[in-house]
N, C-alpha and C. Protein backbone atom coordinates (compact mmCIF):
# COMPACT_ATOMS: atom_id res chain seq x y z
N UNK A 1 -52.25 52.29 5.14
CA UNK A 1 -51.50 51.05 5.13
C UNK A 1 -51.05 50.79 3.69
N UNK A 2 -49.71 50.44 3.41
CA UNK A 2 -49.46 49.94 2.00
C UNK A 2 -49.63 48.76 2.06
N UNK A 3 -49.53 48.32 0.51
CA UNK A 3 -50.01 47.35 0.01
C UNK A 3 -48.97 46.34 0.31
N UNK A 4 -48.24 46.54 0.25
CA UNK A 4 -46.88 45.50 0.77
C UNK A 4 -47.32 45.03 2.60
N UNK A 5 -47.59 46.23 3.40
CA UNK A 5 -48.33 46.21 4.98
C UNK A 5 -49.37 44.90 4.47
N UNK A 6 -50.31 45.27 3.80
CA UNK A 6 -51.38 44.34 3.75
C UNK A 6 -51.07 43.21 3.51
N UNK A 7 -49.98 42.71 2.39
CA UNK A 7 -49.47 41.29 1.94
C UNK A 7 -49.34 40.86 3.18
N UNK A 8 -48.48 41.27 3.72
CA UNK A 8 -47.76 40.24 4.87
C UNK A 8 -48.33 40.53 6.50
N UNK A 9 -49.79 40.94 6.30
CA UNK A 9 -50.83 41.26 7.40
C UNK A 9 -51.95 39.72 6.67
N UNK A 10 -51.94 39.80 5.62
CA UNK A 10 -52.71 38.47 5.20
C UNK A 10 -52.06 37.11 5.02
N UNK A 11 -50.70 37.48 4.83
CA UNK A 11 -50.01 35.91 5.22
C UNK A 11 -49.90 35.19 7.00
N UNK A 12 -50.25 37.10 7.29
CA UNK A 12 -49.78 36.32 8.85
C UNK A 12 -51.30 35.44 9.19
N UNK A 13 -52.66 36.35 8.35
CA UNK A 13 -54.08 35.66 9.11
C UNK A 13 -54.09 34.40 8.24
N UNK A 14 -53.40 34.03 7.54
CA UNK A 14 -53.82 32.85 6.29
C UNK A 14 -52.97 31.78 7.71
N UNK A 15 -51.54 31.83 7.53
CA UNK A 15 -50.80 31.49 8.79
C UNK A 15 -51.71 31.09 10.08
N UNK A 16 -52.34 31.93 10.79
CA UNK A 16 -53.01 31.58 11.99
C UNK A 16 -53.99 31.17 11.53
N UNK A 17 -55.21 31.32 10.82
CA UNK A 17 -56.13 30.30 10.28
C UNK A 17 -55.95 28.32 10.25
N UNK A 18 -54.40 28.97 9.72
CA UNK A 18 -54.00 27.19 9.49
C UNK A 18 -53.47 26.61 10.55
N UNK A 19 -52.60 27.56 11.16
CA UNK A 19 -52.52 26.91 12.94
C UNK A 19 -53.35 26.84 13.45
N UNK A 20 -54.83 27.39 13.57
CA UNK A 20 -56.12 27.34 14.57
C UNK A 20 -56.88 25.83 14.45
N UNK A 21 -56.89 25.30 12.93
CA UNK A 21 -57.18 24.66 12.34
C UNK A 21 -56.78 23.00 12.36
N UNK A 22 -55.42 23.18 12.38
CA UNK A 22 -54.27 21.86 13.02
C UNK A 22 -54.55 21.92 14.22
N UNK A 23 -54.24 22.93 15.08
CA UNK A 23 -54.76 22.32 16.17
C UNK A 23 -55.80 22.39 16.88
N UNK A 24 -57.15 22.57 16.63
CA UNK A 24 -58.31 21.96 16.15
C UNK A 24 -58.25 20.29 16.13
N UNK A 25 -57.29 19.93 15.26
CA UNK A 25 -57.54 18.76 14.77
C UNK A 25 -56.36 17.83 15.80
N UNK A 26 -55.40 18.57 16.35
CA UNK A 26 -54.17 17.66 17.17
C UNK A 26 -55.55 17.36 18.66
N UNK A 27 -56.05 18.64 18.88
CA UNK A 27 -56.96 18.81 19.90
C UNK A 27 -58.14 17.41 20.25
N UNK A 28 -58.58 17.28 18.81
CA UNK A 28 -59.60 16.64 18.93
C UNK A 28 -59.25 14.95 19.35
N UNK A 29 -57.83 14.66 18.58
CA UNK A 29 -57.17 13.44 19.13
C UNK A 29 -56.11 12.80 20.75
N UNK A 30 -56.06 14.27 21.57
CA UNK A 30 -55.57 14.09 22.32
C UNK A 30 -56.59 13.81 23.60
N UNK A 31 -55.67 13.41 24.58
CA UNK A 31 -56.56 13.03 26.02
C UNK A 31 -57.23 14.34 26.77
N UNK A 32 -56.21 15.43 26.38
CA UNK A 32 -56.06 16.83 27.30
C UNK A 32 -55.81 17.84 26.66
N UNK A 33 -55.74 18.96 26.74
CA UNK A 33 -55.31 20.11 25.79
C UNK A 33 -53.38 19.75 25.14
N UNK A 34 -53.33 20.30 23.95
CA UNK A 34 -52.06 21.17 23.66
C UNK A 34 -51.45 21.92 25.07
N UNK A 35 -52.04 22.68 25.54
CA UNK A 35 -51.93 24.05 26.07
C UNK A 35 -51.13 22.99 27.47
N UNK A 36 -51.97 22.07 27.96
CA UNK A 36 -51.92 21.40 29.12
C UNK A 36 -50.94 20.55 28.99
N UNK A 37 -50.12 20.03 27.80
CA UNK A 37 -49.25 19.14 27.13
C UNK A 37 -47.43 20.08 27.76
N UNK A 38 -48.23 21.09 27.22
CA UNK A 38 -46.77 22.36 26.93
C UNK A 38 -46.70 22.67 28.53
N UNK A 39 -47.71 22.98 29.54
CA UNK A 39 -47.24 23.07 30.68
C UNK A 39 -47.14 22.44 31.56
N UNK A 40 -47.33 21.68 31.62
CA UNK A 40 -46.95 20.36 32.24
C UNK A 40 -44.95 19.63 31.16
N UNK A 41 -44.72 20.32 30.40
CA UNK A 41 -43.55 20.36 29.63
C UNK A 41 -42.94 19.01 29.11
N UNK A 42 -44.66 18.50 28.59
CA UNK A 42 -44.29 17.29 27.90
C UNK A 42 -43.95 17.51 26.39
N UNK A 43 -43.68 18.62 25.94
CA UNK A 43 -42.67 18.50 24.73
C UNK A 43 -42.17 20.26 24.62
N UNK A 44 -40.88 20.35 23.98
CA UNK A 44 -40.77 21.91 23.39
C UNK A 44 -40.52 21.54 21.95
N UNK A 45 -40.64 22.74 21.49
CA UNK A 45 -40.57 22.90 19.80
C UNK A 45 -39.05 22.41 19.20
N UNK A 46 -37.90 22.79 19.85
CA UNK A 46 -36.78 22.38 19.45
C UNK A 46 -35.92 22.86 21.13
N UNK A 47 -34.69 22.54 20.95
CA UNK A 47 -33.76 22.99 21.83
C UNK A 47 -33.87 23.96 22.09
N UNK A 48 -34.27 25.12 21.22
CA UNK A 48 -33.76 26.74 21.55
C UNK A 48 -35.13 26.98 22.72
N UNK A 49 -36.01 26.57 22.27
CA UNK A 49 -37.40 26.67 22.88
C UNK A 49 -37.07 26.14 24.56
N UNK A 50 -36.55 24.93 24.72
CA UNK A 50 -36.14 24.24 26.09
C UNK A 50 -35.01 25.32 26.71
N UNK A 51 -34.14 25.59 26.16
CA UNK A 51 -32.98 27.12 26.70
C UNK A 51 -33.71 27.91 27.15
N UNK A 52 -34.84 28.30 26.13
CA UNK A 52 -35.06 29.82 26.77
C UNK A 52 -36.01 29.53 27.79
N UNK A 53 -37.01 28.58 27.92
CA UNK A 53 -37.60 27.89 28.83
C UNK A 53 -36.81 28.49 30.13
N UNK A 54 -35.99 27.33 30.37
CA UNK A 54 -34.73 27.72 31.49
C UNK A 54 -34.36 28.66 31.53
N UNK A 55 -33.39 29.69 30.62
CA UNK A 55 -33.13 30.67 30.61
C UNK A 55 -34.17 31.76 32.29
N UNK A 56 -35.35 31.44 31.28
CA UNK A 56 -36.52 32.33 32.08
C UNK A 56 -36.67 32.19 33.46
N UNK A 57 -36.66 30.74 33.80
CA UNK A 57 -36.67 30.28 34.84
C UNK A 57 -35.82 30.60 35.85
N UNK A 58 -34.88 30.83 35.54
CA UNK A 58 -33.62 31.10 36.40
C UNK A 58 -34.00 32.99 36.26
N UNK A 59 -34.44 33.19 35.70
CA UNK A 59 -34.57 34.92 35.87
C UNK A 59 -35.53 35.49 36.34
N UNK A 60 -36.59 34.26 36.80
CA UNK A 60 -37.70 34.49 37.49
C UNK A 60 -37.84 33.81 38.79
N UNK A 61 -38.99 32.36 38.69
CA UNK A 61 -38.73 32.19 39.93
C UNK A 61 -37.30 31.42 40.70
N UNK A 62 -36.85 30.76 39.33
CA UNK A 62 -35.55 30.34 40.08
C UNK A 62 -34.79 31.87 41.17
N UNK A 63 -34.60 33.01 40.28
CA UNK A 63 -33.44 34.04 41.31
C UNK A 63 -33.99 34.28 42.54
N UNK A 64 -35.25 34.00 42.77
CA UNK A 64 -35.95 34.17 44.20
C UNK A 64 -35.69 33.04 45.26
N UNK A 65 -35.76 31.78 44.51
CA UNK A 65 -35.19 30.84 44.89
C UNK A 65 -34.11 30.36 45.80
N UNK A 66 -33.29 30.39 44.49
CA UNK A 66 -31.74 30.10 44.14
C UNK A 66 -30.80 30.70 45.75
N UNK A 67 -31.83 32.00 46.15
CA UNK A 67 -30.44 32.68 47.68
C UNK A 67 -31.14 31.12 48.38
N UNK A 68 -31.88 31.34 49.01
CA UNK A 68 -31.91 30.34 50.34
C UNK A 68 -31.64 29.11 49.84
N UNK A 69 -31.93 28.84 48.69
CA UNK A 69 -32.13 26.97 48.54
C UNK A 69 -31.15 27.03 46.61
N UNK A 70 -29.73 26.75 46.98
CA UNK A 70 -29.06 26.88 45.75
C UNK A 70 -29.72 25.61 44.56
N UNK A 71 -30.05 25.94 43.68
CA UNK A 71 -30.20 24.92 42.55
C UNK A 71 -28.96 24.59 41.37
N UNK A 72 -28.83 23.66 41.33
CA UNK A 72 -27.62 23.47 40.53
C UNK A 72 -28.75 23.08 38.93
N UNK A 73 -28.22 23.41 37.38
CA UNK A 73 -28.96 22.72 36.62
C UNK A 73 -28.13 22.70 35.55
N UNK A 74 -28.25 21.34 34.89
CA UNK A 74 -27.20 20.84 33.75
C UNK A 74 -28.06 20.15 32.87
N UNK A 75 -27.59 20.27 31.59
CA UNK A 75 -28.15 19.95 30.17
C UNK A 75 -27.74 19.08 29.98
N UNK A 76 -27.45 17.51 29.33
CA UNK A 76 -27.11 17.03 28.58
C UNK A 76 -27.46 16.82 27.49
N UNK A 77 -26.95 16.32 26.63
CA UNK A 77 -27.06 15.87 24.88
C UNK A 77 -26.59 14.84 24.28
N UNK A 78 -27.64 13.76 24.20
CA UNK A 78 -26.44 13.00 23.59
C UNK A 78 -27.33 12.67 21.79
N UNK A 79 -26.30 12.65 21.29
CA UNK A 79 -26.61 12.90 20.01
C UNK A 79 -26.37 11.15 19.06
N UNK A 80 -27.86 10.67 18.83
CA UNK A 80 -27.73 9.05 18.53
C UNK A 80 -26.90 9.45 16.82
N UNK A 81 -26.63 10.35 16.51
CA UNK A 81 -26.19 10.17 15.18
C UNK A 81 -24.43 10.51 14.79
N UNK A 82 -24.22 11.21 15.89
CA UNK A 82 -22.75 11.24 15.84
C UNK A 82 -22.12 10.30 17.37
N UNK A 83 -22.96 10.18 17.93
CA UNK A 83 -22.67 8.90 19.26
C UNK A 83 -21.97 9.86 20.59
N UNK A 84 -22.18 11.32 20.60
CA UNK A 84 -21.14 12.46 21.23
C UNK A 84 -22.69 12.53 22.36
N UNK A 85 -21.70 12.62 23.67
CA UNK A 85 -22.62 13.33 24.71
C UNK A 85 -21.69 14.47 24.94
N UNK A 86 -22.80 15.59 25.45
CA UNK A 86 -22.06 16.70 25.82
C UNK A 86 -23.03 17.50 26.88
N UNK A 87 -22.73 18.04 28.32
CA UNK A 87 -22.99 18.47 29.04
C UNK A 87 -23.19 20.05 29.52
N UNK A 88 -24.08 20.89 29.76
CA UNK A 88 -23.75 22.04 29.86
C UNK A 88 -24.57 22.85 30.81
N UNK A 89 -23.65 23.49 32.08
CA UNK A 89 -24.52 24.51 32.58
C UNK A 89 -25.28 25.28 32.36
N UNK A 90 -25.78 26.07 33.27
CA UNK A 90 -26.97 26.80 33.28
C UNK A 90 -26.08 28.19 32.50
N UNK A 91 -25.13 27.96 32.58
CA UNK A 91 -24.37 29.38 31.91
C UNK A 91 -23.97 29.12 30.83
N UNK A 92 -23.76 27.94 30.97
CA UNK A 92 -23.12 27.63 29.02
C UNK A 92 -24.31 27.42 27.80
N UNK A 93 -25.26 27.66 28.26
CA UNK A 93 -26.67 27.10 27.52
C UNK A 93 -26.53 28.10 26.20
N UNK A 94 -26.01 29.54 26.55
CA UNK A 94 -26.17 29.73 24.75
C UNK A 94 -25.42 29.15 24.49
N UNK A 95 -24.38 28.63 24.56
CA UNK A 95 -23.53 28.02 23.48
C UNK A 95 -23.94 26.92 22.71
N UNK A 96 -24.83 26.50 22.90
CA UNK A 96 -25.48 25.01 22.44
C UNK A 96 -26.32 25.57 21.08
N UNK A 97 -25.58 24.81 20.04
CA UNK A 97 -26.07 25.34 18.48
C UNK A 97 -27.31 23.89 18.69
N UNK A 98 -28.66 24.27 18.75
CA UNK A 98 -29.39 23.98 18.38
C UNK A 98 -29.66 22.55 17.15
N UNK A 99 -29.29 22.96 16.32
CA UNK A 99 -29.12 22.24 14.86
C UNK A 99 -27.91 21.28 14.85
N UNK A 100 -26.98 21.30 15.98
CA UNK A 100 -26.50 19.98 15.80
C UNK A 100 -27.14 18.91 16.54
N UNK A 101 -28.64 18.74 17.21
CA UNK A 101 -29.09 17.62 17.86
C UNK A 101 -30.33 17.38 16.80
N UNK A 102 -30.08 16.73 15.80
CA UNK A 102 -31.40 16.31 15.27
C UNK A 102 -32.46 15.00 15.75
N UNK A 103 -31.77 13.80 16.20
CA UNK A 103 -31.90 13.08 16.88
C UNK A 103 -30.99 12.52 17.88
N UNK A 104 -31.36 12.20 19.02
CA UNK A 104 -31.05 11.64 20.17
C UNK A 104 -31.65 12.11 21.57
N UNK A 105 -31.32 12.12 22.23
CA UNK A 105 -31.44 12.30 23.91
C UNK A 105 -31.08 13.69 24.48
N UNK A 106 -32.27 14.37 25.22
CA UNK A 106 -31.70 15.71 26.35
C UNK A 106 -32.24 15.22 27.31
N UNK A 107 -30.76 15.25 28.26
CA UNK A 107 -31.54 14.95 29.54
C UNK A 107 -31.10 16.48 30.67
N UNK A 108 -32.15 16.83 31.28
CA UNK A 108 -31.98 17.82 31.92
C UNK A 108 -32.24 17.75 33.71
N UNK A 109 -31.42 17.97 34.41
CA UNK A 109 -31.48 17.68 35.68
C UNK A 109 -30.94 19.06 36.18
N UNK A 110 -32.41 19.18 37.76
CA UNK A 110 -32.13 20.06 38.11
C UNK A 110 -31.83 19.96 39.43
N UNK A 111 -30.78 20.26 40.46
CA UNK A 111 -30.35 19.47 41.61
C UNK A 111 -31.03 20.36 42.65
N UNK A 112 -31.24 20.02 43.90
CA UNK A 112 -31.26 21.37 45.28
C UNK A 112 -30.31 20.81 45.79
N UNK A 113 -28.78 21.02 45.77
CA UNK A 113 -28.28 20.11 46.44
C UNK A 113 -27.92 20.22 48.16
N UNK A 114 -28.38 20.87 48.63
CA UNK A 114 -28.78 21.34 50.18
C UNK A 114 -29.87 20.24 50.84
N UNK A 115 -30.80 20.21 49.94
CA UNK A 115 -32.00 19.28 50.24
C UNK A 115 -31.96 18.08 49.40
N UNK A 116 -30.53 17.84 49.10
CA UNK A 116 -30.02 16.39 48.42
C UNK A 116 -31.16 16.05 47.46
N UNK A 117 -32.12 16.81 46.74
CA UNK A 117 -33.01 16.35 45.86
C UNK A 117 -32.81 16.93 44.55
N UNK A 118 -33.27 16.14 43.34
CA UNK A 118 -32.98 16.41 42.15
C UNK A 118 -34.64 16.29 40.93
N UNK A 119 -34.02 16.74 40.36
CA UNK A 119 -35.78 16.25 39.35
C UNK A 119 -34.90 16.19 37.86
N UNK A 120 -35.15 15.17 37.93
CA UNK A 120 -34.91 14.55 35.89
C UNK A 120 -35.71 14.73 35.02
N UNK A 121 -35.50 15.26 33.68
CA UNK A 121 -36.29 14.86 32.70
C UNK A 121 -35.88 14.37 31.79
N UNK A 122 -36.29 13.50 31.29
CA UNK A 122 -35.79 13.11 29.84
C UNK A 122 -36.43 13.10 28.54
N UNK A 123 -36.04 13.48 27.72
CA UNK A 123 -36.37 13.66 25.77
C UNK A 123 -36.09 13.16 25.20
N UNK A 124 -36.90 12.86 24.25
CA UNK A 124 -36.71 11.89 23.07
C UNK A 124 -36.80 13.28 21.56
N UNK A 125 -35.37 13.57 21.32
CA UNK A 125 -35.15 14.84 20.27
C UNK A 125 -35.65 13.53 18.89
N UNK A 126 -36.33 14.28 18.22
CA UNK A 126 -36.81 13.49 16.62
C UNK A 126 -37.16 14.86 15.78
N UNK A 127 -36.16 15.31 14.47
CA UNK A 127 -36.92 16.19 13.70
C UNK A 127 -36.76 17.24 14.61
N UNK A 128 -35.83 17.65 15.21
CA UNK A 128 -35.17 18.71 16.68
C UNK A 128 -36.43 18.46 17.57
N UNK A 129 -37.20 18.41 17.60
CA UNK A 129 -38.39 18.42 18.66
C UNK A 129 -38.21 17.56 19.98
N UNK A 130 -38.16 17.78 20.52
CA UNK A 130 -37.86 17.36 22.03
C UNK A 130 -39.44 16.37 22.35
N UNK A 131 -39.55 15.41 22.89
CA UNK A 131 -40.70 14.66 23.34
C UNK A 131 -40.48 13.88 25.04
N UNK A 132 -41.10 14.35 25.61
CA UNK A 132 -40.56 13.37 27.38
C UNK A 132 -41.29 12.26 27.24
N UNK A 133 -40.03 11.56 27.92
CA UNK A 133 -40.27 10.44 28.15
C UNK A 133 -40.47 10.07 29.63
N UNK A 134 -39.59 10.79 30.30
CA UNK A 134 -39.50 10.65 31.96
C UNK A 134 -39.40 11.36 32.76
N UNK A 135 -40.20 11.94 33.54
CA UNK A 135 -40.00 12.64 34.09
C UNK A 135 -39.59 11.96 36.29
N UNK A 136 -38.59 12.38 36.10
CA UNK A 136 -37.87 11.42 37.63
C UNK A 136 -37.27 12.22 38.75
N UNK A 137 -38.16 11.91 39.87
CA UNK A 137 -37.85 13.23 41.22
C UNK A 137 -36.42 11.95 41.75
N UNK A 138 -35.47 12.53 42.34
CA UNK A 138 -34.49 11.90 42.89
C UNK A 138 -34.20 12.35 44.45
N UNK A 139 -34.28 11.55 45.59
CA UNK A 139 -33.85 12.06 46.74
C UNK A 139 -32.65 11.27 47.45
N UNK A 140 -31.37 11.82 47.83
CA UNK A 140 -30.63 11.06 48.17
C UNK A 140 -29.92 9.70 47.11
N UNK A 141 -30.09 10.03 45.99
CA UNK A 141 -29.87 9.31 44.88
C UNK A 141 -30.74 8.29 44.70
N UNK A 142 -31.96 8.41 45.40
CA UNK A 142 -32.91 7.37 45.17
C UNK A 142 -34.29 7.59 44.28
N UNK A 143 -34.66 7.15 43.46
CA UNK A 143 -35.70 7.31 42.84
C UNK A 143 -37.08 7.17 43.61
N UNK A 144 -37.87 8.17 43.24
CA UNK A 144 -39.44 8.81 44.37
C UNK A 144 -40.20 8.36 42.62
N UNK A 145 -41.89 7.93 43.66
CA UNK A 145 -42.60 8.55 42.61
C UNK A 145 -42.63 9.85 42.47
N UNK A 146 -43.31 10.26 41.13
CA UNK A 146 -43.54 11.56 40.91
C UNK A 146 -43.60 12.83 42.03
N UNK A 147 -45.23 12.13 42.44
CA UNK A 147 -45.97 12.91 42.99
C UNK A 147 -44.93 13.01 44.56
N UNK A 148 -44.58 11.68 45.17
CA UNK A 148 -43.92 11.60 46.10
C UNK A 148 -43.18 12.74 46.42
N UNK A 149 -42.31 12.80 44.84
CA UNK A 149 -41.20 13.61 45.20
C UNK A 149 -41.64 15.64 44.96
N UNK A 150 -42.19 15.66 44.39
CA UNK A 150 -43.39 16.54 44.44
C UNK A 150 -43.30 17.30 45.57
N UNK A 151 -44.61 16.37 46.36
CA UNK A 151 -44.61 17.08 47.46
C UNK A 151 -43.12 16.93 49.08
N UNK A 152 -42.80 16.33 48.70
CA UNK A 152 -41.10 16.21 49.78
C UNK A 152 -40.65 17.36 49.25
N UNK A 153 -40.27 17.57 48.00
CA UNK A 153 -39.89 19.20 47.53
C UNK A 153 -40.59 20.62 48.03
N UNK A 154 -41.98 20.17 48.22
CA UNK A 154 -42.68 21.58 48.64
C UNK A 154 -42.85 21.06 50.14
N UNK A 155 -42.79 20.45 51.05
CA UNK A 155 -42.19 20.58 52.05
C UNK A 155 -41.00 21.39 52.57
N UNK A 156 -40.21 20.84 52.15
CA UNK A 156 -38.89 21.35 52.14
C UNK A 156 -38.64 22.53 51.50
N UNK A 157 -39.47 22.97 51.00
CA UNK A 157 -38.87 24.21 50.61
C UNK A 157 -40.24 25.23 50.84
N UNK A 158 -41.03 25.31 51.65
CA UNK A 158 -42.38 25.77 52.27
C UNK A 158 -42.28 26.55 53.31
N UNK A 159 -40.58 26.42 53.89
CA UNK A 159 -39.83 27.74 54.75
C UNK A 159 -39.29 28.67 54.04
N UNK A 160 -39.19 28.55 52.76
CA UNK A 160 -38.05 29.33 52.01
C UNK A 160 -38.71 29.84 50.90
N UNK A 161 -40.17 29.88 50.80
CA UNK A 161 -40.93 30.44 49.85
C UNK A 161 -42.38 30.93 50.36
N UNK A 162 -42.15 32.20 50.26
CA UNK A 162 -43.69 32.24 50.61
C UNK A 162 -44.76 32.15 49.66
N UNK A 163 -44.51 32.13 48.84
CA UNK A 163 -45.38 32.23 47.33
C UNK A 163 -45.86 30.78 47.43
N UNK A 164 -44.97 29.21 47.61
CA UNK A 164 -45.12 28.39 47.42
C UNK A 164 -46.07 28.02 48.85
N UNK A 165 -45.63 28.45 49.82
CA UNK A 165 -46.48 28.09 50.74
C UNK A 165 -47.84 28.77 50.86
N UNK A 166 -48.06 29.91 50.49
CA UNK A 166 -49.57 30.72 50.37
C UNK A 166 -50.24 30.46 49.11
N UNK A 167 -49.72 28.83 48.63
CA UNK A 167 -50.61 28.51 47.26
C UNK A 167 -50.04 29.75 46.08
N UNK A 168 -49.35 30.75 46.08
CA UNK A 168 -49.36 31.61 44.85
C UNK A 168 -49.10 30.71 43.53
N UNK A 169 -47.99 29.81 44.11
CA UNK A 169 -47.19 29.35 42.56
C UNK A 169 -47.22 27.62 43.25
N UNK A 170 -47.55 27.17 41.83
CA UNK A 170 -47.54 25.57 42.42
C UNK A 170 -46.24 25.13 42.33
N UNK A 171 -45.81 23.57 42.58
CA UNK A 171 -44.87 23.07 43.62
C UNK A 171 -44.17 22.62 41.94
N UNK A 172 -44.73 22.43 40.67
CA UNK A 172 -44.48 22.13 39.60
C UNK A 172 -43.63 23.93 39.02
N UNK A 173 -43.80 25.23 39.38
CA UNK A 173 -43.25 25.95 38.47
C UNK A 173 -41.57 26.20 39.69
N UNK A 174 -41.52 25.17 40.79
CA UNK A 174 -40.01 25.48 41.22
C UNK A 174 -38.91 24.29 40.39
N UNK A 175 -39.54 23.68 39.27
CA UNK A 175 -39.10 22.42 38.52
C UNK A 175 -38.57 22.80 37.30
């Protein structure tokens, strides 16, 4: 190994030491894990992090999905510092430069529109970091509780998945 290998083999353990460490300490002040925060997708690191999120989604279980039960899904942005909203499909998502949302609002909605149901989320972008604020099941343009809308979703879609109906994948990773 050279010595240059080793420098930047000890910045990376100095690096994870100090991340183990912070959160250690985010850990000790929260209700629930980090880990449990991020999947349950009460915050991403910045925009690019929320894209590729989706991105994935749609290349996993969304394409299994997506034949029997079409999902429609759109981005918005509205940006509290230049006052601009801007909207974008599931296809236009690279185009979204990251670094122009430093603060304001993503709201992301994902439709079934066959089974007239939708699921909202909303962010609070600060310092690019995305934070939810709401998370909102919609049926028929009407607002469900959570859980309500939850399970009406895995109903309804418990013919058209077998994974979801044999327990494989919960009713939260078709969201």
């Amino acid at each position: 190994m050279t010595e240059n290998e080793r420098r930047l083999i000890d910045q990376f353990l100095l690096v994870s030491r100090i991340y183990d460490r912070v959160l250690r300490q985010a850990e000790a002040g929260l209700t629930v894990s980090l880990a449990n925060y991020q999947h349950n997708r009460q915050f991403y690191r910045d925009l690019t992090d929320l894209i590729r999120f989706r991105q994935e989604f749609f290349r996993t279980i969304g394409a299994f999905l997506n034949k029997p039960v079409p999902m429609v899904y759109q981005l918005t942005l509205y940006d509290q510092i230049s006052r601009r909203r801007r909207s974008y499909t599931l296809d236009q998502l690279p185009q979204i430069n990251p670094r122009d949302l430093v603060r304001g609002t993503v709201v992301e909605t994902l439709r079934y529109p066959t089974l007239k149901m939708a699921v909202r989320r909303t962010y609070t972008v600060q310092n690019h970091h995305l934070y939810c604020d709401q998370n909102e099941f919609l049926m028929v343009h009407q607002s469900l509780q959570w859980l309500d809308g939850l399970m009406t979703l895995k109903l309804s879609l418990d013919d058209y998945s077998y994974w979801l109906r044999a327990n494989q994948i919960s009713i939260l990773a078709y969201t």
